[in-house]
Protein backbone atom coordinates (compact mmCIF):
# COMPACT_ATOMS: atom_id res chain seq x y z
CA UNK A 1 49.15 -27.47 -11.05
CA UNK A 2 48.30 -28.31 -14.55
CA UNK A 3 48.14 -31.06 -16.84
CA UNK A 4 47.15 -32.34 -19.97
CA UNK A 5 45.81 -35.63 -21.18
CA UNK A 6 44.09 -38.16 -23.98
CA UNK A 7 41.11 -40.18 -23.21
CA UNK A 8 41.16 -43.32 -24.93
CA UNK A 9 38.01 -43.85 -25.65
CA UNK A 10 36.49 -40.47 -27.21
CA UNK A 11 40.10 -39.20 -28.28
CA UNK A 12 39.61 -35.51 -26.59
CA UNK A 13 41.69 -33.93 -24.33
CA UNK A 14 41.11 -32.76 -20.85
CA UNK A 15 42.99 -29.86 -19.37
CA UNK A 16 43.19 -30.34 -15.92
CA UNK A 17 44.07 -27.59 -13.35
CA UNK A 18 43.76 -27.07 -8.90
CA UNK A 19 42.54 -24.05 -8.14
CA UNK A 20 43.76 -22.09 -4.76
CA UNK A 21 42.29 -23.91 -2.64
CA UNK A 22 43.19 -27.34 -4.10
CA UNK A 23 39.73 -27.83 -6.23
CA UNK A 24 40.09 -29.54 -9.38
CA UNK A 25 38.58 -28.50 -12.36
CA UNK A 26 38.60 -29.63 -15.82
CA UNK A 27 36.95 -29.20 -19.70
CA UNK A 28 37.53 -31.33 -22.50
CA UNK A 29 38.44 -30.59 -25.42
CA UNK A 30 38.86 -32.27 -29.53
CA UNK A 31 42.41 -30.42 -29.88
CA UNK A 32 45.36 -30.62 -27.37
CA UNK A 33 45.76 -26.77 -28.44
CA UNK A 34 42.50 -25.16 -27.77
CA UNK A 35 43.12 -27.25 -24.08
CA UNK A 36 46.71 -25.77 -23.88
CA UNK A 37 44.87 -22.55 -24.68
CA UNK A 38 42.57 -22.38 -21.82
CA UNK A 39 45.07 -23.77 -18.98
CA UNK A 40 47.44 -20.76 -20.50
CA UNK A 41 44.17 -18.29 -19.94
CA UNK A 42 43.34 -19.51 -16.21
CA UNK A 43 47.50 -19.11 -15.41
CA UNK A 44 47.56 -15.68 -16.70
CA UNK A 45 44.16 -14.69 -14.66
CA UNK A 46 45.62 -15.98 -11.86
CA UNK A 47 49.34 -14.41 -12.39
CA UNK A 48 46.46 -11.37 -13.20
CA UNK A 49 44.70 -11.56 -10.05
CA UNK A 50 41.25 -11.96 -11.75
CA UNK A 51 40.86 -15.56 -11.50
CA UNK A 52 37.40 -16.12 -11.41
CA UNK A 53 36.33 -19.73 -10.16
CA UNK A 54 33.98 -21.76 -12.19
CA UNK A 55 30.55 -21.99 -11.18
CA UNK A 56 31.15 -18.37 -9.20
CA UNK A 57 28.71 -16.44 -11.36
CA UNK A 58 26.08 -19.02 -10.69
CA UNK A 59 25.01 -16.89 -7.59
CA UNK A 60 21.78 -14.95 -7.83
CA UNK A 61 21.58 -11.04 -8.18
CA UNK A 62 18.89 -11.63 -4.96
CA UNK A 63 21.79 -14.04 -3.09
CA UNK A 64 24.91 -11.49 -4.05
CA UNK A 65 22.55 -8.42 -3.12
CA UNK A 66 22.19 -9.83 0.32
CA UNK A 67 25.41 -10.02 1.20
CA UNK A 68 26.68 -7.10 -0.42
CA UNK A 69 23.60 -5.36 1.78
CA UNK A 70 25.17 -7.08 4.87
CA UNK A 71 28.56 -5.47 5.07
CA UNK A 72 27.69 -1.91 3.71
CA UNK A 73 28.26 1.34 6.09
CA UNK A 74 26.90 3.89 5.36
CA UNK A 75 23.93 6.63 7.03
CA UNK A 76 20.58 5.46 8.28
CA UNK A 77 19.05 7.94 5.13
CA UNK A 78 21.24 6.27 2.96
CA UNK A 79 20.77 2.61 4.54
CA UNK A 80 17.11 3.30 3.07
CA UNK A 81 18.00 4.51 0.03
CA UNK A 82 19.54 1.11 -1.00
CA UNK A 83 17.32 -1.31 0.89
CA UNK A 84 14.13 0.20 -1.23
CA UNK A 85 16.22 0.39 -4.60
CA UNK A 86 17.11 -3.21 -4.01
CA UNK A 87 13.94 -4.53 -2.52
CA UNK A 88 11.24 -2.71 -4.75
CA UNK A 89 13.07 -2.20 -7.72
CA UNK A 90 16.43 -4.55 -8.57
CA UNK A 91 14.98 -7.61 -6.36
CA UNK A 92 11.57 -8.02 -8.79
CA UNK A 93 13.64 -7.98 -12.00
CA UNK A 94 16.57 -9.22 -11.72
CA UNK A 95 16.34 -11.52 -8.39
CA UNK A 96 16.85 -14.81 -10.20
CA UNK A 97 18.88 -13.99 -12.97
CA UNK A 98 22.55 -15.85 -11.98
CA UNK A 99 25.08 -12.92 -11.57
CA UNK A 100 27.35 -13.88 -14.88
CA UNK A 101 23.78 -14.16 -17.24
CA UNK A 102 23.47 -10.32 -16.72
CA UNK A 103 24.53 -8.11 -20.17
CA UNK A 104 24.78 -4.75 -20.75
CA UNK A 105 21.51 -5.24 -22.89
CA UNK A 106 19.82 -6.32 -19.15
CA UNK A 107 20.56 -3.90 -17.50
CA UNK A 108 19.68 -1.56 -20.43
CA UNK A 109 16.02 -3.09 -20.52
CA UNK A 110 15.36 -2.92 -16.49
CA UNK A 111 16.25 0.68 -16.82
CA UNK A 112 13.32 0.94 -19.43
CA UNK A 113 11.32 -1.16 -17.17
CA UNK A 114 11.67 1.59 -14.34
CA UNK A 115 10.54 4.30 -17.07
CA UNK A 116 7.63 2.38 -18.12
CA UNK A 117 6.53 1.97 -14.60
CA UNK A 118 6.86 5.95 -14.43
CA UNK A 119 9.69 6.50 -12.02
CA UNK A 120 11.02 10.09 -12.32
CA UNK A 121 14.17 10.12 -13.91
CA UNK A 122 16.04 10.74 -10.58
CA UNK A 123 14.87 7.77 -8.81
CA UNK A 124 16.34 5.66 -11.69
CA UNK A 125 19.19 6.94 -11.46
CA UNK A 126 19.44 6.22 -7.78
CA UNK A 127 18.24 2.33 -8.75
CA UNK A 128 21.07 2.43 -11.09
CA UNK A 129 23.47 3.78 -8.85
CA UNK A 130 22.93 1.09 -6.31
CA UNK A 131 22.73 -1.81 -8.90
CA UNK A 132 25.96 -0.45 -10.39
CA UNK A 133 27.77 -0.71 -7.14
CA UNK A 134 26.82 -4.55 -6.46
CA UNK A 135 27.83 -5.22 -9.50
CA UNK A 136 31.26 -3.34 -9.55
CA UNK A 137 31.25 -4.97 -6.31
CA UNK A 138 31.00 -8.61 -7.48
CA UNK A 139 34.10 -8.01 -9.77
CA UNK A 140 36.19 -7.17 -6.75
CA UNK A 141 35.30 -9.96 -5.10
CA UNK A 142 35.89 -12.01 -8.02
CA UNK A 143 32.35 -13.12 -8.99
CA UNK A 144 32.34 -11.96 -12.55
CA UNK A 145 34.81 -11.40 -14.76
CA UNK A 146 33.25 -7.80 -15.86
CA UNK A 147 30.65 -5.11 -14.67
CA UNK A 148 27.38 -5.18 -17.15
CA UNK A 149 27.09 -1.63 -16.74
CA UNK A 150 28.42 -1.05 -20.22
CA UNK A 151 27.58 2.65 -21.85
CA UNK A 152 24.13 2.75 -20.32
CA UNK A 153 21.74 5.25 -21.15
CA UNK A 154 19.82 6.81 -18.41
CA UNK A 155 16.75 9.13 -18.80
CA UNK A 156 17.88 13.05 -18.99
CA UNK A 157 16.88 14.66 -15.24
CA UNK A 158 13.82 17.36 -15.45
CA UNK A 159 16.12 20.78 -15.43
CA UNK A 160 13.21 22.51 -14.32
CA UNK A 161 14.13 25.19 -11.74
CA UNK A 162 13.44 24.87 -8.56
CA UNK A 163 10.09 27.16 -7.17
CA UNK A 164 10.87 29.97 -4.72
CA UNK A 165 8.06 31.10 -2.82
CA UNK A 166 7.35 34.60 -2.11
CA UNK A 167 6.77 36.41 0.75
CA UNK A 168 3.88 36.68 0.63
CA UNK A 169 3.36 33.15 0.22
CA UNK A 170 5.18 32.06 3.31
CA UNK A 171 3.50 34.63 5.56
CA UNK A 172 0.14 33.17 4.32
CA UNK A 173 1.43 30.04 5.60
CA UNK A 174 2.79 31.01 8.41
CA UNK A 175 -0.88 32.94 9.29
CA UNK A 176 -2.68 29.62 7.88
CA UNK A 177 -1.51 27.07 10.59
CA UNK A 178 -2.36 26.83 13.97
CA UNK A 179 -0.73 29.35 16.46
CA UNK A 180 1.44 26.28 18.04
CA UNK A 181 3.25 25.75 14.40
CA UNK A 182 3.25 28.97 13.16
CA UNK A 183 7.20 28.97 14.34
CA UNK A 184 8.34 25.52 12.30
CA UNK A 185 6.89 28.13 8.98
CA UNK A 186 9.24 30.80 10.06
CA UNK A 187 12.63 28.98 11.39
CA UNK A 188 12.16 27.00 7.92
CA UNK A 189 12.30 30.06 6.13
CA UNK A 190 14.52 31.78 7.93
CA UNK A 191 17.45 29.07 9.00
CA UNK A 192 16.95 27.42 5.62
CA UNK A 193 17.38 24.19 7.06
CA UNK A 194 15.78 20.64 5.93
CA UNK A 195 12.62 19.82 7.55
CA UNK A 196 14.28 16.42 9.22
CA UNK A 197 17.17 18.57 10.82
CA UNK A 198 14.09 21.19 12.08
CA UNK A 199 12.13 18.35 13.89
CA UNK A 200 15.03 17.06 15.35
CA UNK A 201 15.94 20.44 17.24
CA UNK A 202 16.38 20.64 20.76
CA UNK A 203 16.31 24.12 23.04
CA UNK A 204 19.77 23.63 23.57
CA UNK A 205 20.30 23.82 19.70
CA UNK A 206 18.98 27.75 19.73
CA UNK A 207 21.34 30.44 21.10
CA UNK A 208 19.36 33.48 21.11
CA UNK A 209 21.99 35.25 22.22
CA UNK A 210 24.46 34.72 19.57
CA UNK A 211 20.91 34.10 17.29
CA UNK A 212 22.63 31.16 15.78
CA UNK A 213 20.67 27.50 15.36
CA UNK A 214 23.23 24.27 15.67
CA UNK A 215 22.21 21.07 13.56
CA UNK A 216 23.25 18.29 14.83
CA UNK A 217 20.68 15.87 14.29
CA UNK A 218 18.09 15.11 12.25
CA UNK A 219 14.74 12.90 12.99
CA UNK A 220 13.74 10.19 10.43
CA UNK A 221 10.20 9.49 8.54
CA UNK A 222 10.25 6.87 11.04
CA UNK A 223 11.00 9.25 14.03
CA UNK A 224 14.46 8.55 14.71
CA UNK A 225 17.27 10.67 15.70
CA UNK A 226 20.04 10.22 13.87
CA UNK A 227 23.12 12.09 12.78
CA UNK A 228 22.47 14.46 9.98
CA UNK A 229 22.63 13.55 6.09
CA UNK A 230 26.67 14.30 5.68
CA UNK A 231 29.14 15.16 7.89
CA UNK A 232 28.91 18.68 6.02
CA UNK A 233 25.33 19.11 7.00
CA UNK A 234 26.77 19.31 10.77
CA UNK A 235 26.93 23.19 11.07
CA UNK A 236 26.11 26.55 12.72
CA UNK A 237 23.57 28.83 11.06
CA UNK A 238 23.07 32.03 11.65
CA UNK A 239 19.76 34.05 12.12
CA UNK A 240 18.07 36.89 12.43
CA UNK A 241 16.24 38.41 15.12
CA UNK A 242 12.53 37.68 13.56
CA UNK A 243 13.64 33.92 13.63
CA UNK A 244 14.77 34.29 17.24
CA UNK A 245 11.78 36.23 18.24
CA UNK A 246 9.67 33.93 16.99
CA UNK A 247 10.84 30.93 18.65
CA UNK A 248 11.08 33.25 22.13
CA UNK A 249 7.56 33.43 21.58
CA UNK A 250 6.79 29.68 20.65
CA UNK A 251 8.74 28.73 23.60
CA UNK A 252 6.83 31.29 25.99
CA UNK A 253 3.82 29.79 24.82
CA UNK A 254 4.70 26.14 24.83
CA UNK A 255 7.71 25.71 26.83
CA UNK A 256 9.78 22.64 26.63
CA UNK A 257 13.71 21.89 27.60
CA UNK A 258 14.14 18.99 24.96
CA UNK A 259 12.20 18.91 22.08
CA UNK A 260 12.10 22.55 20.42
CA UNK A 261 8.90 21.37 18.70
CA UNK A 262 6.40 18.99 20.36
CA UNK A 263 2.63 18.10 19.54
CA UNK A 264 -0.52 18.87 22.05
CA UNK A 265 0.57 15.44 23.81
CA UNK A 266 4.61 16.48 24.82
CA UNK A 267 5.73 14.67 22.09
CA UNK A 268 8.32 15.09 19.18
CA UNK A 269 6.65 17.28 16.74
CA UNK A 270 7.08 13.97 13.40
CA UNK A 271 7.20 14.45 9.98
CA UNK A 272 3.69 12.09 9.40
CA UNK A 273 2.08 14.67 11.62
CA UNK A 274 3.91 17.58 10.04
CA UNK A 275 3.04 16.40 6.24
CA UNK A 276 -0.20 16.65 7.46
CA UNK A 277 -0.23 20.33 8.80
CA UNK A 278 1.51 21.26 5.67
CA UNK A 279 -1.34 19.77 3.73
CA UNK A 280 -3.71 21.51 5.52
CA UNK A 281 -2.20 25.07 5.15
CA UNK A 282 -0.77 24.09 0.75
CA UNK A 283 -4.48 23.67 0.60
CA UNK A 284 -6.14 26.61 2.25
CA UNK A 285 -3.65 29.01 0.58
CA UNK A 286 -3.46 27.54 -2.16
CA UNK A 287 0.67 27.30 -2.88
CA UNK A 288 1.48 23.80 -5.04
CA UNK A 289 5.34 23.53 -3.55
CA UNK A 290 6.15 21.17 -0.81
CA UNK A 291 7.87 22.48 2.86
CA UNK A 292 11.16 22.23 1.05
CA UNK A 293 11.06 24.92 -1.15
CA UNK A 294 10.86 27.53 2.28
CA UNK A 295 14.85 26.20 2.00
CA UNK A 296 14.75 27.49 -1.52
CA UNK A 297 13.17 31.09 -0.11
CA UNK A 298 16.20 31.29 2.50
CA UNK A 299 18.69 30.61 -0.12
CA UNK A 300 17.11 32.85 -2.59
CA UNK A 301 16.63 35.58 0.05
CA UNK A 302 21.12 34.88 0.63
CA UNK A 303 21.94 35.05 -3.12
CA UNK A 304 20.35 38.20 -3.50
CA UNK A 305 21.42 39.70 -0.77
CA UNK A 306 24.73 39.55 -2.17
CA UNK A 307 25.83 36.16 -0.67
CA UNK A 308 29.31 34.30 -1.92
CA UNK A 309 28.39 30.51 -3.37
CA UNK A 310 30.68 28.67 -0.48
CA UNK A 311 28.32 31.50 2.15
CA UNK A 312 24.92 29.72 0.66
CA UNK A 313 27.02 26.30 0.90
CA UNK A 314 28.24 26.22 3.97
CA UNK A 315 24.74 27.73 5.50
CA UNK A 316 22.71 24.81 3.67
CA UNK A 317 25.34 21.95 4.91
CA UNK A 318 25.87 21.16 0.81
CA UNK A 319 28.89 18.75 0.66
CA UNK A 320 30.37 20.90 -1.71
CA UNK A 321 29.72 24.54 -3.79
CA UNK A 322 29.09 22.23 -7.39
CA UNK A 323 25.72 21.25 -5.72
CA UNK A 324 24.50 24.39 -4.32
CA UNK A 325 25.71 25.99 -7.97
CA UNK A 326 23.51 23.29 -9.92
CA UNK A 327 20.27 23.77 -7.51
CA UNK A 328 21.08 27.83 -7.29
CA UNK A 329 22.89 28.93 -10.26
CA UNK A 330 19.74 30.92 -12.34
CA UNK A 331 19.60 32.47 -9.13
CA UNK A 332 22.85 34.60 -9.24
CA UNK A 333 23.08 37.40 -11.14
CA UNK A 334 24.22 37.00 -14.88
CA UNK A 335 27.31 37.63 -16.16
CA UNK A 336 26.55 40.67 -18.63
CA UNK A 337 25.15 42.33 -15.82
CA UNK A 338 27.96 42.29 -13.30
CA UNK A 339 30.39 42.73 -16.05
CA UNK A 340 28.29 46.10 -16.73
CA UNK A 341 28.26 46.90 -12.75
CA UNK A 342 32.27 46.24 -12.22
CA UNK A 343 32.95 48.42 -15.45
CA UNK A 344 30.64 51.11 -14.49
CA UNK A 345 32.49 51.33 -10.90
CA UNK A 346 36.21 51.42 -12.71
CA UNK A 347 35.33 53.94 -14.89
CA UNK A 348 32.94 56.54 -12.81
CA UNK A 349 35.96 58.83 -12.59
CA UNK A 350 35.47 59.67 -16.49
CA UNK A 351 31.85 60.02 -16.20
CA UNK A 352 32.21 63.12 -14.39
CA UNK A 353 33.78 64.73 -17.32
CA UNK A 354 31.56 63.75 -20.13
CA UNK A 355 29.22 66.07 -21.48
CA UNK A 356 25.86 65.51 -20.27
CA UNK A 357 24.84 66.21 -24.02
CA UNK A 358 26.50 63.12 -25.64
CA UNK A 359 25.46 60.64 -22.88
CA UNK A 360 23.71 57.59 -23.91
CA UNK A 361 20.77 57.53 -21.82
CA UNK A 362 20.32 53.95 -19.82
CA UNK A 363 17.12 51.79 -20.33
C-alpha cells in the first residue's frame, strides 16, 4: 500500500508505503515526482524480489558475521579456517563498520592492511574468501542491496615450486629421530599422505597383506579425530613392501591395537609433540622444508615413475586432477621431450635402414 500526500505547513510531500510485514515507512520530499519516483523504485524491488528494508544495512559486519558463523556447515578444518579469518583478521577492521557503509574502496584498503601486516599472499586470499562470502551472503538475505567486492585486487601467490627432498635427505631423517619414530619418516614418504591423516591411523587402517594404508580419519592440531579434509581425501593407498616392513617392525617393537603411533606414555602420537621431533631432526640434518614436503617426495617419486595425473590424484585424496596439476605440473616431463620419445617409437622401423654414415648423432 502506497500513498502520496502534502503537508500543509512545509509544502513537501511524503511518500508513504507498508512494507511486508505491515511497517510503515516514509521520506519527504519538495516535488510530488521525485516522491512518485521512489514509491515506483520500492514497488519494482519488491515485484524484483530485492526489497531491501530501511534501516537493514545498519547491522554491524561483527553482528552479521555472527550469525552468518552460526548456521554455516562445513568441516572441523574448515570451521577454523573461518573462525580465525573472521576473528583475527575481518573482526579488528571492519567490526563496527554498519554492513551498507562498506565500498569496494573498503574492502580494497583492508586487503592492503593484511599486506602491510605481512600476511603471505595466500592467507589473504583465504581472509578474502571468507569476507566475500558474508557479504554475498548478506545480499541473499536481503541486507544490502549489493556485494562490495567490486574488481578487487589481491596480491599475486608466490609460484615458487614446491621443494622435493632427496633421498638422501629423508633417510637422514629417518636415521636422525629416535628409533620409536623412525616409522612416521618412512610411511610419510612412502604413503604420501598428510601428516594429520598419519597421526590419526589406527592398526586396523594397515593391511599388510594387501600392503595398502586406508585414511579415514585425520587428528586435529588440537588432537581430535575427525573425518578427513574432503570427502576425496577418504581413500586406499597403496604401498610397498619397505613401508610395510617398516611398520611390522614399529609394531613388533611397540605394539598397540588402536593407535598406529603412540608416545612413551600409550598415548596418540599429536602433532605439538610431532612438530617438535621434526624440529629436532630439520635441525640436526640440516634440511629447511617442513614434514610436508616427504608428500612432495612420494608424489615426485609417482610422476617419475611414469604415473598418470588422476594415479597421483587419486593417491593424494586431491579433490580434483587441476590441483594436483598446479602443485605437480614442472614435475612431469615436458612436452618436446615426449613428443621426441612418441616419434622416435613410430618411426624405429626406418631407423634400421638408414645408413649409419648419415645419422645425426644425439646429444
Amino acid at each position: 500500500m502506497t500513498s502520496i500526500s502534502k503537508i500543509a505547513s512545509s509544502g513537501q510531500w511524503r511518500a508513504r508505503y507498508r512494507d511486508e510485514d505491515g511497517k510503515q515507512h516514509a521520506r519527504h520530499f519538495d516535488r510530488k515526482v521525485d516522491a512518485q519516483r521512489w514509491l515506483n523504485d520500492v514497488t519494482a524491488s519488491v515485484v524484483r524480489g530485492d526489497y531491501i528494508e530501511p534501516g537493514a544495512g545498519k547491522v554491524t559486519v561483527a553482528a552479521y558475521a555472527a550469525t552468518w558463523q552460526a548456521v554455516q556447515v562445513s568441516s572441523p578444518g574448515t570451521a577454523r579456517i573461518v573462525d580465525n579469518a573472521v576473528r583475527c583478521h575481518l573482526l579488528p577492521e571492519l567490526g563496527a563498520k554498519p554492513m551498507a557503509s562498506v565500498l569496494p574502496s573498503t574492502i580494497q584498503g583492508f586487503i592492503k592492511t593484511l599486506e602491510a601486516k605481512g600476511l603471505a599472499a595466500g592467507t589473504i586470499r583465504n581472509v578474502h574468501d571468507v569476507a566475500w562470502r558474508i557479504f554475498d551472503a548478506a545480499v541473499h538475505d536481503r541486507v544490502i542491496s549489493r556485494s562490495p567486492f567490486v574488481k578487487i585486487r589481491l596480491p599475486a601467490l608466490d609460484k615458487h615450486e614446491v621443494v622435493v627432498p632427496t633421498i638422501e635427505e629423508v633417510a637422514a631423517l629417518a636415521d636422525a629421530v629416535e628409533d620409536r619414530w623412525r616409522a612416521v619418516i618412512v610411511t610419510l614418504a612412502g604413503s604420501g599422505l598428510r601428516i594429520g591423516e598419519l597421526l590419526g591411523l589406527q592398526v586396523r587402517d594397515v593391511d599388510f597383506l594387501k600392503r595398502t594404508i586406508r585414511v579415514e580419519r585425520q587428528r586435529t592440531q588440537d588432537g581430535l579425530l575427525t573425518p578427513p579434509k574432503s570427502a576425496s581425501s577418504i581413500r586406499t593407498v597403496p604401498v610397498g613392501q619397505v613401508v610395510i616392513d617398516e611398520l611390522a617392525a614399529h609394531l613388533s617393537r611397540y605394539p598397540s591395537t588402536t593407535d598406529l603411533f603412540r608416545d612413551e606414555f600409550g598415548k596418540p602420537l599429536q602433532y605439538r609433540r610431532w612438530k617438535h621431533i621434526w624440529a629436532g631432526a630439520s635441525g640436526e640434518t640440516q634440511v629447511s622444508f617442513t614434514s610436508h614436503a616427504m608428500r612432495h617426495f612420494f608424489a615426485s617419486a609417482l610422476i617419475s615413475g611414469g604415473a598418470s595425473v588422476k594415479q597421483v590424484q587419486t593417491v593424494l585424496g586431491h579433490a580434483s586432477a587441476v590441483i594436483t596439476l598446479k602443485v605437480y605440473s614442472h614435475l612431469w616431463p615436458g612436452d618436446e621431450d615426449r613428443t621426441r620419445v612418441v616419434m622416435d617409437a613410430a618411426l624405429m622401423p626406418l631407423q634400421a635402414g638408414l645408413d649409419a654414415s648419415v645419422a645425426v648423432p644425439r646429444t
